[in-house]
N, C-alpha and C. Protein backbone atom coordinates (compact mmCIF):
# COMPACT_ATOMS: atom_id res chain seq x y z
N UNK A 1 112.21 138.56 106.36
CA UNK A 1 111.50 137.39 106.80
C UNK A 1 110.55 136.94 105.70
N UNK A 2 110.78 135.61 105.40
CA UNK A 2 109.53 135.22 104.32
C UNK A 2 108.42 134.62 104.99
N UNK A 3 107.26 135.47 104.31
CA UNK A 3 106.15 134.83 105.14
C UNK A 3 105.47 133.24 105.07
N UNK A 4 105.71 132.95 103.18
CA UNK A 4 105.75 131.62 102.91
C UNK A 4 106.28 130.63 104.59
N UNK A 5 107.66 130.54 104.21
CA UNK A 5 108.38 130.04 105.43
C UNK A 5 107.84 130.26 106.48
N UNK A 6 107.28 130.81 107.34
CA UNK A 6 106.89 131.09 108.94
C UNK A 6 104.98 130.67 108.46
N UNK A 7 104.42 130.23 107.32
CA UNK A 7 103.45 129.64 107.04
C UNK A 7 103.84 128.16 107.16
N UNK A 8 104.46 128.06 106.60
CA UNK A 8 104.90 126.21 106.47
C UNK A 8 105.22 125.81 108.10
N UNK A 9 106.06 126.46 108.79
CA UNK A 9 106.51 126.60 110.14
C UNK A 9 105.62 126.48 111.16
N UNK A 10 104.65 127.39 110.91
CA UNK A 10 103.62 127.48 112.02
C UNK A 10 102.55 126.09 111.88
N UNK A 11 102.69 125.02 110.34
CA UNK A 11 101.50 124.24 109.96
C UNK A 11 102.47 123.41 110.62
N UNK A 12 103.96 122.91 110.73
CA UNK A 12 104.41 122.27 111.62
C UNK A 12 104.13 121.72 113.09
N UNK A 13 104.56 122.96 113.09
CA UNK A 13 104.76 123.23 114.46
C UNK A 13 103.54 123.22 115.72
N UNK A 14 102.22 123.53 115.15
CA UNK A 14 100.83 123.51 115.78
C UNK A 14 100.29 122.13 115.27
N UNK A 15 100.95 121.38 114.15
CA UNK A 15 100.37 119.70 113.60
C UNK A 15 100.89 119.09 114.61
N UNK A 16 102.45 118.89 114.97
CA UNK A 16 103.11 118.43 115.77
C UNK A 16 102.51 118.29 117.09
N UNK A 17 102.18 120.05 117.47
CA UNK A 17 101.70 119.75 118.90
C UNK A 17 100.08 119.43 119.25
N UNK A 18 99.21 119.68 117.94
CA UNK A 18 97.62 118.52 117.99
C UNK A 18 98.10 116.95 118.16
N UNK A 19 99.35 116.39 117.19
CA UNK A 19 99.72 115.60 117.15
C UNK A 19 99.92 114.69 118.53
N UNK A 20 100.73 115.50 119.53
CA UNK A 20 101.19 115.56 120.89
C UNK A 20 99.69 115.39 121.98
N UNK A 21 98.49 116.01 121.54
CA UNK A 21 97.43 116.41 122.74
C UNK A 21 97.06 115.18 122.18
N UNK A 22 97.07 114.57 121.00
CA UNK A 22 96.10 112.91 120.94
C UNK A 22 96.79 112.64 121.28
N UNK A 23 97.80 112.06 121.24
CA UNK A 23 98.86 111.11 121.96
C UNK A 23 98.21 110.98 123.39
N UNK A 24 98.53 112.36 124.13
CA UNK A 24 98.66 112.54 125.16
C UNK A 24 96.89 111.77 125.89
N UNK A 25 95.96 112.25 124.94
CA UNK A 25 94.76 112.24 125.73
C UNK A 25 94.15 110.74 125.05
N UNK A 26 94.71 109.96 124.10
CA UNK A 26 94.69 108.48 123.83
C UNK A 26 95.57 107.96 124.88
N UNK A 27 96.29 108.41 125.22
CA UNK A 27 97.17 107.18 125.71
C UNK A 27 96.72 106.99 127.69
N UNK A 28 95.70 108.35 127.85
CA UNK A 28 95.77 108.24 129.11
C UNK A 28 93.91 107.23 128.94
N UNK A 29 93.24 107.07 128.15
CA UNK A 29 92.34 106.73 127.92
C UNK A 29 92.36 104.74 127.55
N UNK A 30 93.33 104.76 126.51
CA UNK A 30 92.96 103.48 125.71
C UNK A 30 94.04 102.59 126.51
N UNK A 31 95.40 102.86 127.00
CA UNK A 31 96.43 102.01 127.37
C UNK A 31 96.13 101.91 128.81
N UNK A 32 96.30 100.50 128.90
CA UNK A 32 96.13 100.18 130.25
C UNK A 32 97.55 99.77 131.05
N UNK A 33 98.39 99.91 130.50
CA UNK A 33 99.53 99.57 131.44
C UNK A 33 100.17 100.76 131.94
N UNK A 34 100.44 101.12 133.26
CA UNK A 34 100.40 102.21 133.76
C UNK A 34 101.88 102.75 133.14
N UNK A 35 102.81 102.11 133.11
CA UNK A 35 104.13 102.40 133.12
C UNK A 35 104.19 102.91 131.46
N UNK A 36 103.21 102.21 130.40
CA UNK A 36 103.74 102.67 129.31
C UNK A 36 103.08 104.09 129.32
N UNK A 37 101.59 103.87 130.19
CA UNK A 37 101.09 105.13 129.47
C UNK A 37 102.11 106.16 129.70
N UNK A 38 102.63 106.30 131.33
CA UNK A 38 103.33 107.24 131.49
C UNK A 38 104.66 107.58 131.31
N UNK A 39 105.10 106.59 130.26
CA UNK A 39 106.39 106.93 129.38
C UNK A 39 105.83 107.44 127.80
N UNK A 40 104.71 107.25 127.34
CA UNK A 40 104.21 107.76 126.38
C UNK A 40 103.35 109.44 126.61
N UNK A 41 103.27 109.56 127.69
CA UNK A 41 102.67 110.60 128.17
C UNK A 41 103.76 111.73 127.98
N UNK A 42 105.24 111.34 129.27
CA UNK A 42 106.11 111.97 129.18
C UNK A 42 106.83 112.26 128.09
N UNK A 43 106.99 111.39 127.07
CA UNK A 43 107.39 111.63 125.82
C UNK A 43 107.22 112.69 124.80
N UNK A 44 105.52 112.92 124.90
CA UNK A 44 104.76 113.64 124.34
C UNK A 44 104.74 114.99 125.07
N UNK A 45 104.63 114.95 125.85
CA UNK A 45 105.31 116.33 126.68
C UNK A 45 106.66 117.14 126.52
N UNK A 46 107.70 115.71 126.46
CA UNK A 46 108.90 116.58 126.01
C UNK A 46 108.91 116.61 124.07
N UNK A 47 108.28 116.19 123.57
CA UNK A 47 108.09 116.37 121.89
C UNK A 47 107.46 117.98 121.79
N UNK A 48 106.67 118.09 122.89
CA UNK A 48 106.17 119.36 122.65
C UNK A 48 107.10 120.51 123.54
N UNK A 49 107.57 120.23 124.51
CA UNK A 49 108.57 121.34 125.02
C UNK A 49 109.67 121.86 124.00
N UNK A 50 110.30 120.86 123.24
CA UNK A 50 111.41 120.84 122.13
C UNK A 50 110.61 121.34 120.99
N UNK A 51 109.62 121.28 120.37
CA UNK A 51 108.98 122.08 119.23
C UNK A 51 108.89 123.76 119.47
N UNK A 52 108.19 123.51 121.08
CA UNK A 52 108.21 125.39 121.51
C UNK A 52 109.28 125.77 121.10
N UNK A 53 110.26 125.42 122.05
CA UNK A 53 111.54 125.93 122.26
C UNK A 53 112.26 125.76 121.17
N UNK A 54 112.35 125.39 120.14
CA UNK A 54 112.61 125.11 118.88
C UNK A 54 112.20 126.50 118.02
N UNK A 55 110.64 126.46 117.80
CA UNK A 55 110.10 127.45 117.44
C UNK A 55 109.82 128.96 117.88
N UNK A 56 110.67 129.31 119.19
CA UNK A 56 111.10 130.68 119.76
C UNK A 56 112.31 131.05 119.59
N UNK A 57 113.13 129.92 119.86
CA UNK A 57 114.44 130.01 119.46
C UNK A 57 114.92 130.31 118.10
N UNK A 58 114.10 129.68 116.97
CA UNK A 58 114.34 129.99 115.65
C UNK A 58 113.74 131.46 115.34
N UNK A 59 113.16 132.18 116.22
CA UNK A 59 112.31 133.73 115.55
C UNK A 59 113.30 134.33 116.47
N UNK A 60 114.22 133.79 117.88
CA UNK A 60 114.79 134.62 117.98
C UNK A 60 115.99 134.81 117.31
N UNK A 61 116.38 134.13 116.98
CA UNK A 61 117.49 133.70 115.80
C UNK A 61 117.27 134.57 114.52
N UNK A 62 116.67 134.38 114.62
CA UNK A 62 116.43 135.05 112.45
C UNK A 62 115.73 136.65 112.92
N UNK A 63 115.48 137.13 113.99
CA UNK A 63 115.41 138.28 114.58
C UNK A 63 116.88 138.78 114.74
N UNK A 64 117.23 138.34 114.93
CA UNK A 64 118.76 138.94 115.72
C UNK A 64 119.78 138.92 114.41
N UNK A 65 120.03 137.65 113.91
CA UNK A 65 121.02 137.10 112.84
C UNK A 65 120.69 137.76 111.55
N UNK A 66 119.02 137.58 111.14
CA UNK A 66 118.57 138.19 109.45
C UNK A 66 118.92 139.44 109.66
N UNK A 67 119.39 140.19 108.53
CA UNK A 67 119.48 141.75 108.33
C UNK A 67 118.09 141.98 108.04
N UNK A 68 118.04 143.14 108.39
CA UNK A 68 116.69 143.89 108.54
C UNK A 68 116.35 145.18 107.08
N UNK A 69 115.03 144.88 106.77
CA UNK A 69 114.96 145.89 105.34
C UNK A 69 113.97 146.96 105.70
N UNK A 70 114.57 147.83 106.75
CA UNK A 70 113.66 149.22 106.71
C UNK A 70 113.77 150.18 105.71
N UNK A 71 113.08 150.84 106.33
CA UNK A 71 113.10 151.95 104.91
C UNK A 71 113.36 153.03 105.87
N UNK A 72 114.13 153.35 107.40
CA UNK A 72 114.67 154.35 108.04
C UNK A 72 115.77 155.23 106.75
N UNK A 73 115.94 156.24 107.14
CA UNK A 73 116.61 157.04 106.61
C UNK A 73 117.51 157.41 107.58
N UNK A 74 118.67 157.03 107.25
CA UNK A 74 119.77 157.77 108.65
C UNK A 74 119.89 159.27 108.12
N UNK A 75 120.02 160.18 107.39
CA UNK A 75 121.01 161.16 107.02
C UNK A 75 120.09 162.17 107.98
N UNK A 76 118.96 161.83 108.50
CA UNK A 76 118.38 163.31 109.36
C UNK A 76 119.63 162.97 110.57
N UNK A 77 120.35 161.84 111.09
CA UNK A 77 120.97 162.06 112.26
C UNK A 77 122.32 162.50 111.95
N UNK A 78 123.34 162.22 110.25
CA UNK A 78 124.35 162.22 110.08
C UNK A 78 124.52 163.80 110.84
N UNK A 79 124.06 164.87 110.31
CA UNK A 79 124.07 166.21 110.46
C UNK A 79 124.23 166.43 112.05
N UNK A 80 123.97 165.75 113.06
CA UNK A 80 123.76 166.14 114.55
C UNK A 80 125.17 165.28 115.37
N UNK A 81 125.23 164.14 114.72
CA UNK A 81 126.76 163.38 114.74
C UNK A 81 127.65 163.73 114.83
N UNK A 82 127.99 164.48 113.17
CA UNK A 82 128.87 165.06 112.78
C UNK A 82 129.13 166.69 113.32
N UNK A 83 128.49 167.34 114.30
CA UNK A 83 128.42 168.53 114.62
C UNK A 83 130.04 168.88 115.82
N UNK A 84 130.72 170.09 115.29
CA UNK A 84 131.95 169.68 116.18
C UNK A 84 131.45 171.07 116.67
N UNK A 85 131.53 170.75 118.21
CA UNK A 85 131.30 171.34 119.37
C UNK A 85 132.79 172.25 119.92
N UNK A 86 132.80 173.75 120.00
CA UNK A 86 133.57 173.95 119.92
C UNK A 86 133.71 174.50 121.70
């Protein structure tokens, strides 16, 4: 996992959704037509459901999909594996 990347990601992804709470808390304030506010409201709601879910989905993704760089040592188990039971 590069941490660069999940830095850039996270400045996204939390801009997007400050981005989303003005929207949300201008539009219930300054617009007076009921119908837009609350198509601009809802909008901003689903901009931010699709960023979450965007951004869980992608860590579960690159969790599952990236190969992993431990530093486990298998050979303490090869020996207990390989044991023929007679």
């Amino acid at each position: 996992m590069n941490q660069t990347s999940w830095k850039y990601r996270r400045r996204a992804v939390f801009g997007t959704l400050a981005f989303s709470a003005i929207v949300i808390i201008s539009s219930l304030f300054i617009i007076d037509n009921q119908s837009l506010a609350e198509t601009t409201v809802l909008s901003a709601f689903g901009l931010m459901g699709a960023i979450i879910a965007a951004y869980i989905g992608g860590a579960a993704y690159e969790d599952v999909r990236l190969p992993k760089h431990d530093d486990f040592d298998d050979t303490i188990y090869d020996d207990e594996r390989n044991l023929d039971v007679h």
